[in-house]
Protein backbone atom coordinates (compact mmCIF):
# COMPACT_ATOMS: atom_id res chain seq x y z
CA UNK A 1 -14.51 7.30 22.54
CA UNK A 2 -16.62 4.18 24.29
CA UNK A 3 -20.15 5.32 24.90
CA UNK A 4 -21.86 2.76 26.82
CA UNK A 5 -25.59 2.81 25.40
CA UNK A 6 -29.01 1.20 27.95
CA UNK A 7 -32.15 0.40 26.25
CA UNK A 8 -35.03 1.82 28.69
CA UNK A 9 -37.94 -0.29 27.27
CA UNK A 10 -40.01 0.99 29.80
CA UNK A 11 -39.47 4.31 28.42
CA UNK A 12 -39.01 3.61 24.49
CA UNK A 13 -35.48 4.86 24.91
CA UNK A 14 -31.82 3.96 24.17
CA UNK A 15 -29.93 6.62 25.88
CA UNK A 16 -26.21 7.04 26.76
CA UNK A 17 -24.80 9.19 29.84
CA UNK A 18 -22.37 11.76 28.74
CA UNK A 19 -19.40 13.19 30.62
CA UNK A 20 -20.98 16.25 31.82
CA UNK A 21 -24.23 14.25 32.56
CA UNK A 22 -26.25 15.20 30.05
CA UNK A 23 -28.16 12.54 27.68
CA UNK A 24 -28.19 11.82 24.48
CA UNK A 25 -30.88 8.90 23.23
CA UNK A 26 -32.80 7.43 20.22
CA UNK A 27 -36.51 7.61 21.24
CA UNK A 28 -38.91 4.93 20.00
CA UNK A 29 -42.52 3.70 19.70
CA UNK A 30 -43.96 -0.06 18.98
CA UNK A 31 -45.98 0.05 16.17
CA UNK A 32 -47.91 -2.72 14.78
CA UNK A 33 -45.08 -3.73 12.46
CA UNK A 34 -42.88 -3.43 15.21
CA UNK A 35 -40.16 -0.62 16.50
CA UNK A 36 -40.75 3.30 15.36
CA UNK A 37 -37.15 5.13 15.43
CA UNK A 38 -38.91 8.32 16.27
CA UNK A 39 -36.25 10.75 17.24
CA UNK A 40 -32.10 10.71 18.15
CA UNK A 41 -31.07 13.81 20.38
CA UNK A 42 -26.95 14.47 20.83
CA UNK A 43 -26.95 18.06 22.86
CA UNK A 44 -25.07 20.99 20.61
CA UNK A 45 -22.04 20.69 22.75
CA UNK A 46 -21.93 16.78 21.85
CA UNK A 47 -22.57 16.82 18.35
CA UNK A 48 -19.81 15.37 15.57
CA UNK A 49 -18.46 12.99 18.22
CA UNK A 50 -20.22 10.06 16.62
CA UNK A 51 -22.68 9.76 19.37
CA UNK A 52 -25.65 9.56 17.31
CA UNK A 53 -24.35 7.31 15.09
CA UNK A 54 -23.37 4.79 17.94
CA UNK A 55 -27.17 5.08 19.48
CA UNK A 56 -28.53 3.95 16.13
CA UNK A 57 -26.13 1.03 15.50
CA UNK A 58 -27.24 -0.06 19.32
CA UNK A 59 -30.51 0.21 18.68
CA UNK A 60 -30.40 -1.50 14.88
CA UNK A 61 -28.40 -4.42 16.82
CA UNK A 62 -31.17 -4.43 18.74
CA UNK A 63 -33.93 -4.79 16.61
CA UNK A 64 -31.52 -7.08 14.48
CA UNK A 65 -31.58 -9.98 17.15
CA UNK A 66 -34.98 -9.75 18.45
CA UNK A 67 -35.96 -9.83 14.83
CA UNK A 68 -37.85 -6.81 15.52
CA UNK A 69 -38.47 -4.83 12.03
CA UNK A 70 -37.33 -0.86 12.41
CA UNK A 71 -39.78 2.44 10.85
CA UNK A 72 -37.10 4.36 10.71
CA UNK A 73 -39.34 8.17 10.89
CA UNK A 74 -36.24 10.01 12.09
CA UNK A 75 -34.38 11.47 9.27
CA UNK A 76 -31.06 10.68 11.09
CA UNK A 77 -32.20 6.84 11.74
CA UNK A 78 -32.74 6.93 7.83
CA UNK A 79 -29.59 8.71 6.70
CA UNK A 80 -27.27 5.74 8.87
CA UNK A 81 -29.58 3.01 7.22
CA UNK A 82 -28.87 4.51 4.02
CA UNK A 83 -24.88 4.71 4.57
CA UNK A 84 -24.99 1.30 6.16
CA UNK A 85 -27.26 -1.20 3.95
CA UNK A 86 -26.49 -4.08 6.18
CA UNK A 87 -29.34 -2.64 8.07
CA UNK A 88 -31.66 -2.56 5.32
CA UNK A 89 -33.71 -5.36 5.41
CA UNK A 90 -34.78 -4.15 9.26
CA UNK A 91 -36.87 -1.60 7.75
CA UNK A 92 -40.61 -1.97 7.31
């Protein structure tokens, strides 16, 4: 399935709309070395679908083109980085 994903910069989020409404989103904070990947939220009835995992790439693309360096502090933000070294050299 498609999700389609909106940064929200004025709210440090990258969030998607699911079918029944609900959100699921990566929150963030700028640090001084640039973005914080603080916290990714799929709701229980989401969860497996690949959801997360399509947030994070979004928001790793992201970072990627601005040439903004990633923190990634939430352990799921951490685990994709791992499985997908591409992504590496974001992190600060």
């Amino acid at each position: 399935m498609e999700y389609t994903i909106v940064h929200f910069p004025e709210a440090c989020r990258f969030e998607t709309t699911l079918d029944d409404g609900q959100k699921a989103y990566l929150d963030y904070n700028e640090v001084e070395v640039g973005l914080n990947m603080a916290h990714t939220y799929v709701p229980k009835a989401f969860e497996g679908r690949g959801i997360a995992a399509a947030i994070v790439r979004f928001a790793l693309e992201y970072a990627k083109e601005n040439d903004i360096p990633v923190v990634p502090s939430c352990s799921y933000v951490a685990a994709y980085i791992k499985r997908h070294p591409e992504y590496q050299h974001l992190v600060k």
